[in-house]
ModelCIF file with pLDDT and N, C-alpha, C, O atoms, coordinates in Angstrom:
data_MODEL
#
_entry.id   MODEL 
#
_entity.id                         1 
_entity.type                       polymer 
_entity.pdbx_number_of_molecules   1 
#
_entity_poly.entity_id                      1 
_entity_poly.type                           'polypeptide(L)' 
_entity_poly.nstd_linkage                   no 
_entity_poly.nstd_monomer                   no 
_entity_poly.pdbx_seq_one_letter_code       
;(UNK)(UNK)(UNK)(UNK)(UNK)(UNK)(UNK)(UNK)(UNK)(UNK)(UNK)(UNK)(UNK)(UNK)(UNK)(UNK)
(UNK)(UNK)(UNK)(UNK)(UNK)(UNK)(UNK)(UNK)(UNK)(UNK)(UNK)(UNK)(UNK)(UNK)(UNK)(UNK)
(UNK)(UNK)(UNK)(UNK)(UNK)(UNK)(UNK)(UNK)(UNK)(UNK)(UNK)(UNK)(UNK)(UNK)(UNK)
;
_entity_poly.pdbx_seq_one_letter_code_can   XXXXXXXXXXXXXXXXXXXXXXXXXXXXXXXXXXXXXXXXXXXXXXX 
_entity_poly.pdbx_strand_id                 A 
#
loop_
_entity_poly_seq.entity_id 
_entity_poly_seq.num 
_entity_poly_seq.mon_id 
_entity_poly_seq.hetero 
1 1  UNK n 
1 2  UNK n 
1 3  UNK n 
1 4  UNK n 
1 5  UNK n 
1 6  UNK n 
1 7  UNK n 
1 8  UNK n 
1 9  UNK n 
1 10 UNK n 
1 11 UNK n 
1 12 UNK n 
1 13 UNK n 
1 14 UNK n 
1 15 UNK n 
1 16 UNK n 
1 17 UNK n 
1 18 UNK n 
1 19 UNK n 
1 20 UNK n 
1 21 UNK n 
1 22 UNK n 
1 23 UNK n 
1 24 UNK n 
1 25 UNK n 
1 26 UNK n 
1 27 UNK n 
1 28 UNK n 
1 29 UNK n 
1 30 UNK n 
1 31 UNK n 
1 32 UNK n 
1 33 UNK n 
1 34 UNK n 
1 35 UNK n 
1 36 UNK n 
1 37 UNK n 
1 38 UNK n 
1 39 UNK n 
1 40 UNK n 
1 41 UNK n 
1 42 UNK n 
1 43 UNK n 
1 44 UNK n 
1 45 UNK n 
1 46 UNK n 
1 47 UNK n 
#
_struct_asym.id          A 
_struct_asym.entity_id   1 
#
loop_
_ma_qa_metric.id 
_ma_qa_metric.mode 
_ma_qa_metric.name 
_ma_qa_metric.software_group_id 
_ma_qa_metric.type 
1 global pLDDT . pLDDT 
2 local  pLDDT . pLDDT 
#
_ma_qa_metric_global.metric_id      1 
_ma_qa_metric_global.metric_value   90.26 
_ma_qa_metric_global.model_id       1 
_ma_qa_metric_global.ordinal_id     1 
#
loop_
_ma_qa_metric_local.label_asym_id 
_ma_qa_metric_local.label_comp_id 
_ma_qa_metric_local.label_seq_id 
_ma_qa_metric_local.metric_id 
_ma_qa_metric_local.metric_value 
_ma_qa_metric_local.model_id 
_ma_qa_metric_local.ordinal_id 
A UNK 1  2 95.00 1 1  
A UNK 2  2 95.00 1 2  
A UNK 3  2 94.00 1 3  
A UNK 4  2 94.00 1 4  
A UNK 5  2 95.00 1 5  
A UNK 6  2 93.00 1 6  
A UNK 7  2 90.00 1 7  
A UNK 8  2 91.00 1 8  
A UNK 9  2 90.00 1 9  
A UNK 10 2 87.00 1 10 
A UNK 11 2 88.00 1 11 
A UNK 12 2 86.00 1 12 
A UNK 13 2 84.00 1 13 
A UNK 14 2 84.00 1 14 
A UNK 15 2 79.00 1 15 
A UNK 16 2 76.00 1 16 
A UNK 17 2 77.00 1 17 
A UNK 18 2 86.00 1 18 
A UNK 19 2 89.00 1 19 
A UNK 20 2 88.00 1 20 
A UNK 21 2 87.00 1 21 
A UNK 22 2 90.00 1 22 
A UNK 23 2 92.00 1 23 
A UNK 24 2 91.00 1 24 
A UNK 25 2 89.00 1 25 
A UNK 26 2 92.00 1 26 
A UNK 27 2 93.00 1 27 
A UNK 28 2 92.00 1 28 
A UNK 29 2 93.00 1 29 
A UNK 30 2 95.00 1 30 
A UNK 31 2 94.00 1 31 
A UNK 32 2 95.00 1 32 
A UNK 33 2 96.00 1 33 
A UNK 34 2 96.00 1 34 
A UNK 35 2 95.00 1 35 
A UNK 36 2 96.00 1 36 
A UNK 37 2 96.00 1 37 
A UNK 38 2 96.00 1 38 
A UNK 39 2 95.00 1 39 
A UNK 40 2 94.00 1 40 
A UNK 41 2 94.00 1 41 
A UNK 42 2 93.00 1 42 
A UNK 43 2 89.00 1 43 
A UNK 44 2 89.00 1 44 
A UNK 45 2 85.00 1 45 
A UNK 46 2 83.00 1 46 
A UNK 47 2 81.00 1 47 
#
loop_
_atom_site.group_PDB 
_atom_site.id 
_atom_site.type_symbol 
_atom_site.label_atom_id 
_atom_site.label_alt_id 
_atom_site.label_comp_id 
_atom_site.label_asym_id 
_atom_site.label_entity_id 
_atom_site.label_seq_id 
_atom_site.pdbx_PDB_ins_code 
_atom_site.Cartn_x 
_atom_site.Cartn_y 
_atom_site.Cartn_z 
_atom_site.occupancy 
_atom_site.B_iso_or_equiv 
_atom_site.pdbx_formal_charge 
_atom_site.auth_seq_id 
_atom_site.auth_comp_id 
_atom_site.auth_asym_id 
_atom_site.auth_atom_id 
_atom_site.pdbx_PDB_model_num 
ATOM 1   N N  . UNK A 1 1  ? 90.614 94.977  205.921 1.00 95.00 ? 1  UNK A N  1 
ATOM 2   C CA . UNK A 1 1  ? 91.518 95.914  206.603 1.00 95.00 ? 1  UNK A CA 1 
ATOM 3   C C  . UNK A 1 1  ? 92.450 96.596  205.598 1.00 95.00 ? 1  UNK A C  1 
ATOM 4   O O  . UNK A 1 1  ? 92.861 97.704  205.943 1.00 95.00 ? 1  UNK A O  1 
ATOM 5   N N  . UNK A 1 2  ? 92.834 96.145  204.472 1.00 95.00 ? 2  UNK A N  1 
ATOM 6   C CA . UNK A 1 2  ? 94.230 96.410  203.632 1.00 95.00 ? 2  UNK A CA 1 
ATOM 7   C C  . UNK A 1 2  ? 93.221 97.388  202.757 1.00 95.00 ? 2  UNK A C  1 
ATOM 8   O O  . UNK A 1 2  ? 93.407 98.597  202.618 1.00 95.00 ? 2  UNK A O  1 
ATOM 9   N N  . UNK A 1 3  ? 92.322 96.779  202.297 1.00 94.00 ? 3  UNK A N  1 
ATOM 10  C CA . UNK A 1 3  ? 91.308 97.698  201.851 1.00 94.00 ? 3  UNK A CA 1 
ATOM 11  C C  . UNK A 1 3  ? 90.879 99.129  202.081 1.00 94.00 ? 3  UNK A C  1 
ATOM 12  O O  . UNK A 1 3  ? 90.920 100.112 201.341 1.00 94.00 ? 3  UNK A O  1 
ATOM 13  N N  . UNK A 1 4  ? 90.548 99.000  203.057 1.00 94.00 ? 4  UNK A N  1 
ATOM 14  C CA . UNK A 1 4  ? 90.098 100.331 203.669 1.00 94.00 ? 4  UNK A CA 1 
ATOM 15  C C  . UNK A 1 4  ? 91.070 101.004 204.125 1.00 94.00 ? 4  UNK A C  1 
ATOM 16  O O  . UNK A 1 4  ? 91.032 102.191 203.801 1.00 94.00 ? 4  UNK A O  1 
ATOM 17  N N  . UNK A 1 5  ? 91.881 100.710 204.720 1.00 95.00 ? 5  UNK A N  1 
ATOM 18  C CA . UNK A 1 5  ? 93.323 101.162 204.650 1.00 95.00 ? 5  UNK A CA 1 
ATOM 19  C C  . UNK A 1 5  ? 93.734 102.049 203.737 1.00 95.00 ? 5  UNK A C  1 
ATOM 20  O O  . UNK A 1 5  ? 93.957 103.245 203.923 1.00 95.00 ? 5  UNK A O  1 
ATOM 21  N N  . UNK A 1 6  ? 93.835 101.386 202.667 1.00 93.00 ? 6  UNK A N  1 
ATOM 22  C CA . UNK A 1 6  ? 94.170 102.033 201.178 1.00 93.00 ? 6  UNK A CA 1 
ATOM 23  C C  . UNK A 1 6  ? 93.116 103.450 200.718 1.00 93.00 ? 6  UNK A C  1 
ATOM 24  O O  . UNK A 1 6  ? 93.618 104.439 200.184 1.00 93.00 ? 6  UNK A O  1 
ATOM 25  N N  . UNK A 1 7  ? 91.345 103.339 201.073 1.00 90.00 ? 7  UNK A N  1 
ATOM 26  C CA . UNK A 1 7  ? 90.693 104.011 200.875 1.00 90.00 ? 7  UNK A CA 1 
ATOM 27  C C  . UNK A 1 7  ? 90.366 104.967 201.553 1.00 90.00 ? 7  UNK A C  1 
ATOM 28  O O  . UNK A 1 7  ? 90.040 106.055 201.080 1.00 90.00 ? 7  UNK A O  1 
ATOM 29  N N  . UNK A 1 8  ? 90.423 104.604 203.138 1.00 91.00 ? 8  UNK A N  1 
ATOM 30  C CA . UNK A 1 8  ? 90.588 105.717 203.935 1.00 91.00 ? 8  UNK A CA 1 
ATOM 31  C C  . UNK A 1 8  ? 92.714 106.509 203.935 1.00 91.00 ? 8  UNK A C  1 
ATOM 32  O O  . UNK A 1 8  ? 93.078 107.651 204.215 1.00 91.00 ? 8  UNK A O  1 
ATOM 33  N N  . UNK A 1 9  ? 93.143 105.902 203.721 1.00 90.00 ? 9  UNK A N  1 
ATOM 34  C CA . UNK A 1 9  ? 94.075 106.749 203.926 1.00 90.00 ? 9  UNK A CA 1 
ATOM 35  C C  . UNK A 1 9  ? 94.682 107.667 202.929 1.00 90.00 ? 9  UNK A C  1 
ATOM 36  O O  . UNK A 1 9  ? 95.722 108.312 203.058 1.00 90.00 ? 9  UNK A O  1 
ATOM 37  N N  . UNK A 1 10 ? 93.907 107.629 201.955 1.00 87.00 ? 10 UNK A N  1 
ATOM 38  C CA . UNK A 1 10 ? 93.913 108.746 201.167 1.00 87.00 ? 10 UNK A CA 1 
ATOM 39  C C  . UNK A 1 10 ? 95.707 109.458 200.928 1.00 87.00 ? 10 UNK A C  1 
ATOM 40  O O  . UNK A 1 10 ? 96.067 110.621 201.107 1.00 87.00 ? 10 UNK A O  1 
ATOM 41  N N  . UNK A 1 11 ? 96.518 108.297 200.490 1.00 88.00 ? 11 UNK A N  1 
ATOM 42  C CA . UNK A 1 11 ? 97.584 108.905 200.209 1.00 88.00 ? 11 UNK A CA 1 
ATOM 43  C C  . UNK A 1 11 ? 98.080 109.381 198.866 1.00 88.00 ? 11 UNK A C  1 
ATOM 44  O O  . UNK A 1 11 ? 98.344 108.793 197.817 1.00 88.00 ? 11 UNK A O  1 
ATOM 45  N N  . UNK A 1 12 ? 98.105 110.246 199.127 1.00 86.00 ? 12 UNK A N  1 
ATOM 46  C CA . UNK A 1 12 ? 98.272 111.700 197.708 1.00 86.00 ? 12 UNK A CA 1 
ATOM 47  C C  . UNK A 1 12 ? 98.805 112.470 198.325 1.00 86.00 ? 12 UNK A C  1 
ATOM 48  O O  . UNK A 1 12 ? 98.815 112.573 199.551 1.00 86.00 ? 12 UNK A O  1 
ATOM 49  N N  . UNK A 1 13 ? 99.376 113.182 197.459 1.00 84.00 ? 13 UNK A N  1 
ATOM 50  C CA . UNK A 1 13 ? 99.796 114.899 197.362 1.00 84.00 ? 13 UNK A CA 1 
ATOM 51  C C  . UNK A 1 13 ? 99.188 115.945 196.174 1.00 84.00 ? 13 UNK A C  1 
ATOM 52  O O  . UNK A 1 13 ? 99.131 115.590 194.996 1.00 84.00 ? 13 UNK A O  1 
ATOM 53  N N  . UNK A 1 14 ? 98.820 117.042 196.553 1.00 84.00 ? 14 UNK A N  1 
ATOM 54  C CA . UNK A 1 14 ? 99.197 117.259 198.440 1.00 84.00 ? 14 UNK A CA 1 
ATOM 55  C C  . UNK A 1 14 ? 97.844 116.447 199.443 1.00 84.00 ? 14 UNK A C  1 
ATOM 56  O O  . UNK A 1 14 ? 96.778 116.088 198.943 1.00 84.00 ? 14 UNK A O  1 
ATOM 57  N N  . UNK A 1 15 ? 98.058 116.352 200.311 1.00 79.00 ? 15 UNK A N  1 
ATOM 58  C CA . UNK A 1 15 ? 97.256 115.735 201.032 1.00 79.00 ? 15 UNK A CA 1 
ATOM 59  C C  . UNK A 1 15 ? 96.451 116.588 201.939 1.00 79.00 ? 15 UNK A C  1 
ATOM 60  O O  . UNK A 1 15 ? 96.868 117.725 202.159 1.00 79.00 ? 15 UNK A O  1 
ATOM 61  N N  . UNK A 1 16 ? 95.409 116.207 202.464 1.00 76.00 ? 16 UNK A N  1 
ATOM 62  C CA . UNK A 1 16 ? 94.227 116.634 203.312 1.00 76.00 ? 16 UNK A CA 1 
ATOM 63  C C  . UNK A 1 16 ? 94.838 116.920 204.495 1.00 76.00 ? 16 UNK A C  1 
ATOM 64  O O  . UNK A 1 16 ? 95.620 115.978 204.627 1.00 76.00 ? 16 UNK A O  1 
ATOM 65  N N  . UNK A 1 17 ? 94.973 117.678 205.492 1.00 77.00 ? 17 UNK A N  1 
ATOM 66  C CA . UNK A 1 17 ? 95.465 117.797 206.982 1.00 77.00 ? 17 UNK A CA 1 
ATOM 67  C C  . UNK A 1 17 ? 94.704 118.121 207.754 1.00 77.00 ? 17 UNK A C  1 
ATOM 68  O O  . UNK A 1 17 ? 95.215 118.294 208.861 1.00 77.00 ? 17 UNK A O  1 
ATOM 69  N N  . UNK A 1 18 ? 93.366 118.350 207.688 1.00 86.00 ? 18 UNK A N  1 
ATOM 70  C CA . UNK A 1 18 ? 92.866 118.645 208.618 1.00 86.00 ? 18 UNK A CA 1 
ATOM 71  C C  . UNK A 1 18 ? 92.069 117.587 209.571 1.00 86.00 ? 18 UNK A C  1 
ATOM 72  O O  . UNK A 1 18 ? 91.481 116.600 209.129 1.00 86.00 ? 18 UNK A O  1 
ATOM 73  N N  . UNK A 1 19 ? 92.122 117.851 210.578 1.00 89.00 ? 19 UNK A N  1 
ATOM 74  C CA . UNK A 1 19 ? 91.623 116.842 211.267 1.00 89.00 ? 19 UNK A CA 1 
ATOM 75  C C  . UNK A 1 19 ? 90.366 116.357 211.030 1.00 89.00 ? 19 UNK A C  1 
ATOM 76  O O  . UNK A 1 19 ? 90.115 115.206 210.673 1.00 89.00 ? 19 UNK A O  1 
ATOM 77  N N  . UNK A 1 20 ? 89.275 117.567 211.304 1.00 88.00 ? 20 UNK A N  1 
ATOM 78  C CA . UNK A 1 20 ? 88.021 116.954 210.921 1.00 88.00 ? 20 UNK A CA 1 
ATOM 79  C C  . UNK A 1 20 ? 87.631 116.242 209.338 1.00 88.00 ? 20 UNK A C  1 
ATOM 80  O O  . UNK A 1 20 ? 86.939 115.255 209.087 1.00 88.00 ? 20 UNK A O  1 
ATOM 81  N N  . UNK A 1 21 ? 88.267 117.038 208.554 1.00 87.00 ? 21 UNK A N  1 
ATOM 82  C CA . UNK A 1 21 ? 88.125 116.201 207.354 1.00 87.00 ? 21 UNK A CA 1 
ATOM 83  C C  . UNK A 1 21 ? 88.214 114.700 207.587 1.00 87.00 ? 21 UNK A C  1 
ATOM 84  O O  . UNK A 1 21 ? 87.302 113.900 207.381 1.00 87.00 ? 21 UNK A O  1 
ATOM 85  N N  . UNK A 1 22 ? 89.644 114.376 208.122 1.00 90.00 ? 22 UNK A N  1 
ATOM 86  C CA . UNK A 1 22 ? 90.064 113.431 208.022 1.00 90.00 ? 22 UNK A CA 1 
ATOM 87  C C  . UNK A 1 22 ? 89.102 112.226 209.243 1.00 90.00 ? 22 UNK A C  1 
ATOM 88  O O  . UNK A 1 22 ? 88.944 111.042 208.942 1.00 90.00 ? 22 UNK A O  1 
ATOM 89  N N  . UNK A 1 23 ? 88.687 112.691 210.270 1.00 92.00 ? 23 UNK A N  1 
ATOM 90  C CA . UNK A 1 23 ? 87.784 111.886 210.896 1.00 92.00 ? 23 UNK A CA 1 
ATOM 91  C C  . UNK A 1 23 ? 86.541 111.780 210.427 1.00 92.00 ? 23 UNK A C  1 
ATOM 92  O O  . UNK A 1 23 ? 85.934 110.723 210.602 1.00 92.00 ? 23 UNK A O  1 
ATOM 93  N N  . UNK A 1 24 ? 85.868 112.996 209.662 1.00 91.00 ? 24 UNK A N  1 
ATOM 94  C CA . UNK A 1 24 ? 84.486 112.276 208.954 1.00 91.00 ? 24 UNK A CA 1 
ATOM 95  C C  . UNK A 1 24 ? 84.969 111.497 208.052 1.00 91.00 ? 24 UNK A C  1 
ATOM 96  O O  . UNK A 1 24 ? 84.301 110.465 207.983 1.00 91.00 ? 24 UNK A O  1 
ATOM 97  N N  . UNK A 1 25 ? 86.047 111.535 207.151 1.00 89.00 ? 25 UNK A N  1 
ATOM 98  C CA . UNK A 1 25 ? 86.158 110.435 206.268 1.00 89.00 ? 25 UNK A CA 1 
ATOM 99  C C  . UNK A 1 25 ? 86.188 108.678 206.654 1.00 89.00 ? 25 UNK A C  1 
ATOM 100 O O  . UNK A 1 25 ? 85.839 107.714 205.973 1.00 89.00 ? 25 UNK A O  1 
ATOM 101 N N  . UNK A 1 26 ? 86.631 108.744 207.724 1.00 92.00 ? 26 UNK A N  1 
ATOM 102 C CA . UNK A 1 26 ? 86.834 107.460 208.477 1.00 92.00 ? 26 UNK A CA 1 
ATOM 103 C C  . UNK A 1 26 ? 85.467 106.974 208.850 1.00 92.00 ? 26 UNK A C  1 
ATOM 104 O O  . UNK A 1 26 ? 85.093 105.865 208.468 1.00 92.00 ? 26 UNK A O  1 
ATOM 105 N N  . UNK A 1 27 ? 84.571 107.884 209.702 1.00 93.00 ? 27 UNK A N  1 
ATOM 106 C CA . UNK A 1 27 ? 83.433 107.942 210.272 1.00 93.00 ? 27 UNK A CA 1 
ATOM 107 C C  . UNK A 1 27 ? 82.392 107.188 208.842 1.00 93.00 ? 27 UNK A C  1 
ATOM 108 O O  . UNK A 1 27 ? 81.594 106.251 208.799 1.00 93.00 ? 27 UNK A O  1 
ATOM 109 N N  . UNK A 1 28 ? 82.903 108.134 207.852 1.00 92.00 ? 28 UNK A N  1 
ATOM 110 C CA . UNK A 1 28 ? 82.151 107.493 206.678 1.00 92.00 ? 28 UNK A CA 1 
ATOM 111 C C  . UNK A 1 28 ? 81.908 106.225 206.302 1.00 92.00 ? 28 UNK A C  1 
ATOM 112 O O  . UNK A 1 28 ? 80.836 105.857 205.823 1.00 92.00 ? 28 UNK A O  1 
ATOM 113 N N  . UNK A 1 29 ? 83.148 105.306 206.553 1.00 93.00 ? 29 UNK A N  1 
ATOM 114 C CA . UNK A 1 29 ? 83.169 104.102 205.848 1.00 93.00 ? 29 UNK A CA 1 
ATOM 115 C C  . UNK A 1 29 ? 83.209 103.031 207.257 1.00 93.00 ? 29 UNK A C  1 
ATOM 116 O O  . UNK A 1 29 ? 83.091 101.816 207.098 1.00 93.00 ? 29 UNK A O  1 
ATOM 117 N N  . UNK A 1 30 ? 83.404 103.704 208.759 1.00 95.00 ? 30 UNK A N  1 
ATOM 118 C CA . UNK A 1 30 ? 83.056 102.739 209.600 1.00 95.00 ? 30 UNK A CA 1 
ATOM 119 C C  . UNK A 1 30 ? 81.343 103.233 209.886 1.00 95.00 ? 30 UNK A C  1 
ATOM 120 O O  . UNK A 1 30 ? 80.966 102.250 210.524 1.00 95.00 ? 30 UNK A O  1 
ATOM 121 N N  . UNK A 1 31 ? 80.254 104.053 209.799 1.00 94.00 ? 31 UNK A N  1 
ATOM 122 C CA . UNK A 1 31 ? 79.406 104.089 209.396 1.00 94.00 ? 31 UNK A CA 1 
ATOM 123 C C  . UNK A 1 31 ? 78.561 103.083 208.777 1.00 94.00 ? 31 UNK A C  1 
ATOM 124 O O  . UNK A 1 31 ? 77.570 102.421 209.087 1.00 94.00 ? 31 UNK A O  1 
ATOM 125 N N  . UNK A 1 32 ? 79.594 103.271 207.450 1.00 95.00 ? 32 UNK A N  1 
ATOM 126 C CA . UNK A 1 32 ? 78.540 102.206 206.359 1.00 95.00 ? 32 UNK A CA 1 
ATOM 127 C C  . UNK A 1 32 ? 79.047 100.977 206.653 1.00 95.00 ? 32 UNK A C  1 
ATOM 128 O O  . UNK A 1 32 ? 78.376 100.108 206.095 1.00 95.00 ? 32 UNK A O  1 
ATOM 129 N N  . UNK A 1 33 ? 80.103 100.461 207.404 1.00 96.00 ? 33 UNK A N  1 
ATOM 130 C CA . UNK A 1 33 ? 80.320 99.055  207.337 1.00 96.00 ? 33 UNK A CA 1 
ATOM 131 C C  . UNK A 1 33 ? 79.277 98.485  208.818 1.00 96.00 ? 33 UNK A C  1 
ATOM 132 O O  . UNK A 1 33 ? 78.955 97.317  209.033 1.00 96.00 ? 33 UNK A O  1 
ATOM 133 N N  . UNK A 1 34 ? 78.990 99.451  209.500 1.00 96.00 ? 34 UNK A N  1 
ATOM 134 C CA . UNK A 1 34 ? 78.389 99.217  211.088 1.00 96.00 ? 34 UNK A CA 1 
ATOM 135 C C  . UNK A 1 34 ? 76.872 98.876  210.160 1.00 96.00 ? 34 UNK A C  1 
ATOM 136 O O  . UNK A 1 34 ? 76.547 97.698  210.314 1.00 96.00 ? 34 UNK A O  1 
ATOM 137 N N  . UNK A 1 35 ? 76.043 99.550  209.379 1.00 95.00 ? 35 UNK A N  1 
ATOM 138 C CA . UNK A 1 35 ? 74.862 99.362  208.942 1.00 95.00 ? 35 UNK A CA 1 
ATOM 139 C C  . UNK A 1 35 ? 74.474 98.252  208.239 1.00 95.00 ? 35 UNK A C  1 
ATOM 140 O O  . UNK A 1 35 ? 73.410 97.642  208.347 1.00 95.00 ? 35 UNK A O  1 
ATOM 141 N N  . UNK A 1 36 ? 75.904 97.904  207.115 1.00 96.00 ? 36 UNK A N  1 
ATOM 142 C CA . UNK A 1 36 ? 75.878 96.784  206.476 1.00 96.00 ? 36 UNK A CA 1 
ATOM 143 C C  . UNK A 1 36 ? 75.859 95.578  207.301 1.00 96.00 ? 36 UNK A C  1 
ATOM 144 O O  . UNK A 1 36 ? 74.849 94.875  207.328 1.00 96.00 ? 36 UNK A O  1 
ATOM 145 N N  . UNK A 1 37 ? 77.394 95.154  208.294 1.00 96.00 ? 37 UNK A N  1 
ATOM 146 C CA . UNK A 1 37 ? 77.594 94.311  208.872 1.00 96.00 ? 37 UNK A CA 1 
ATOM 147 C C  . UNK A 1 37 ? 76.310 94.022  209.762 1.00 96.00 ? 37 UNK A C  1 
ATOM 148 O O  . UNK A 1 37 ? 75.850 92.899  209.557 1.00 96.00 ? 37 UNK A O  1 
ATOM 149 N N  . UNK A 1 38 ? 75.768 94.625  210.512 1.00 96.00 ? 38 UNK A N  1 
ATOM 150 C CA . UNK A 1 38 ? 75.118 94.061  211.392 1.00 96.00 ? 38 UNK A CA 1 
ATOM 151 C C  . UNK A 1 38 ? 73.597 93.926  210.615 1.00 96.00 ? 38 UNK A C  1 
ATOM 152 O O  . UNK A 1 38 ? 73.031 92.898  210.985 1.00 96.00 ? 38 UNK A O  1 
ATOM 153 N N  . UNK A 1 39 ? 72.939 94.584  209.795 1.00 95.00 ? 39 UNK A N  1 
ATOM 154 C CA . UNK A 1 39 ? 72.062 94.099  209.579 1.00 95.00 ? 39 UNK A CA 1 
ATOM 155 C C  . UNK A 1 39 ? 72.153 92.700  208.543 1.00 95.00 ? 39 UNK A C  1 
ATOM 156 O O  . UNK A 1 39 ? 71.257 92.063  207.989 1.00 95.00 ? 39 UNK A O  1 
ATOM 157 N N  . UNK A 1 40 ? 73.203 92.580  208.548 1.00 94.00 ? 40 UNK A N  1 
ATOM 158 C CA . UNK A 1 40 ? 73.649 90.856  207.527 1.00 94.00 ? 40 UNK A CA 1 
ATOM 159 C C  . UNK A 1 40 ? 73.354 89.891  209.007 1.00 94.00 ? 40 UNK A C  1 
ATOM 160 O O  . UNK A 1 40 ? 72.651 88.898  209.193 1.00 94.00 ? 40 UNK A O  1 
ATOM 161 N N  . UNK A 1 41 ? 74.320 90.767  210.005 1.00 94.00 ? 41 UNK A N  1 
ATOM 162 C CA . UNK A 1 41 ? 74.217 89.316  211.709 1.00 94.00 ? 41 UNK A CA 1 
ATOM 163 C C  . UNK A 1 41 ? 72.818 89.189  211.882 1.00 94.00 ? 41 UNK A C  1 
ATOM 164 O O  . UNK A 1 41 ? 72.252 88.101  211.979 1.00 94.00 ? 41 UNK A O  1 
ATOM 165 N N  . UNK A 1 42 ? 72.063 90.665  211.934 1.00 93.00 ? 42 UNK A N  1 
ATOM 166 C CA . UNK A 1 42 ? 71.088 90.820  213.010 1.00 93.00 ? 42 UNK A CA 1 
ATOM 167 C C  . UNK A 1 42 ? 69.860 89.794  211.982 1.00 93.00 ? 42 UNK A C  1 
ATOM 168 O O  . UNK A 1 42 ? 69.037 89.044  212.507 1.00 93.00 ? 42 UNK A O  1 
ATOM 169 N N  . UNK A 1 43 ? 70.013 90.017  210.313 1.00 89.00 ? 43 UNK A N  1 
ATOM 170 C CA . UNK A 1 43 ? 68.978 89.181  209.605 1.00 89.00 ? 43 UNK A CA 1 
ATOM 171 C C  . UNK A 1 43 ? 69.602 88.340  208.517 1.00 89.00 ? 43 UNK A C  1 
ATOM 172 O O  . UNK A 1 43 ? 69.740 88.501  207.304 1.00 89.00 ? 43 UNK A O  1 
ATOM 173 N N  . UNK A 1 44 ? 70.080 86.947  209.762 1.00 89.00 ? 44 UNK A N  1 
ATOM 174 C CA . UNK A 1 44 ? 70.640 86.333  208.578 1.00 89.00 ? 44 UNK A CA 1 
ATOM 175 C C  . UNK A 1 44 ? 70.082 85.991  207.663 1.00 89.00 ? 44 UNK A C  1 
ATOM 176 O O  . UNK A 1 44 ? 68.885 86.272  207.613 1.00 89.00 ? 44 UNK A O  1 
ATOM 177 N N  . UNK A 1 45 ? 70.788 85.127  206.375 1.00 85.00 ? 45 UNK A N  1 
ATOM 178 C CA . UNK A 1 45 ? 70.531 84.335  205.649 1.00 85.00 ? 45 UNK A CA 1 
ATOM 179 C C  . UNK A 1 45 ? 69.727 83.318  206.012 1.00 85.00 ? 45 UNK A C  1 
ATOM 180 O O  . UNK A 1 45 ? 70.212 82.648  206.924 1.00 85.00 ? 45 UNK A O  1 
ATOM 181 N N  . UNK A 1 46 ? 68.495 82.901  205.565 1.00 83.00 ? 46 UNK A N  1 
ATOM 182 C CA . UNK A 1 46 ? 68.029 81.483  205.952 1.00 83.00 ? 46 UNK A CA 1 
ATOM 183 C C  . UNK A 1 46 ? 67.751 80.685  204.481 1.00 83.00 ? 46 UNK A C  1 
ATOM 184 O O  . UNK A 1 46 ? 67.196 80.895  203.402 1.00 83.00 ? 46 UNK A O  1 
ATOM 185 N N  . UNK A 1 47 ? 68.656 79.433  205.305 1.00 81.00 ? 47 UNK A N  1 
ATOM 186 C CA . UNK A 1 47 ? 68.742 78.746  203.918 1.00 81.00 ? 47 UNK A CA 1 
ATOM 187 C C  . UNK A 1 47 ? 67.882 77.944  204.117 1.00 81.00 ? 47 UNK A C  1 
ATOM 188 O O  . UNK A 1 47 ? 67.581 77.132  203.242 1.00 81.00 ? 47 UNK A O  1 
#
C-alpha cells in the first residue's frame, strides 16, 4: 500500500491534473497487480 502510494501518486511539480491521465495511471498498476496476484492464487506453488 505505502508503495504504490508513493508510485501512483506521483508527487512532483508541476504535477499532472488531468483526470484521465491520472486514472489510467492507477488502472496501470491495479491492472498489473490483478494479473500477477491472481494467477500466483489461481496456480499455486506446489511444494
Amino acid at each position: 500500500a505505502n508503495m504504490c502510494f508513493l508510485l501512483a501518486s506521483q508527487a512532483v511539480l508541476p504535477a499532472v491534473t488531468k483526470p484521465a491521465a491520472i486514472l489510467s495511471e492507477a488502472g496501470a498498476l491495479v491492472v498489473a497487480a490483478v494479473l500477477v496476484t491472481s494467477s500466483f492464487i489461481l496456480l499455486p506453488r506446489r511444494h
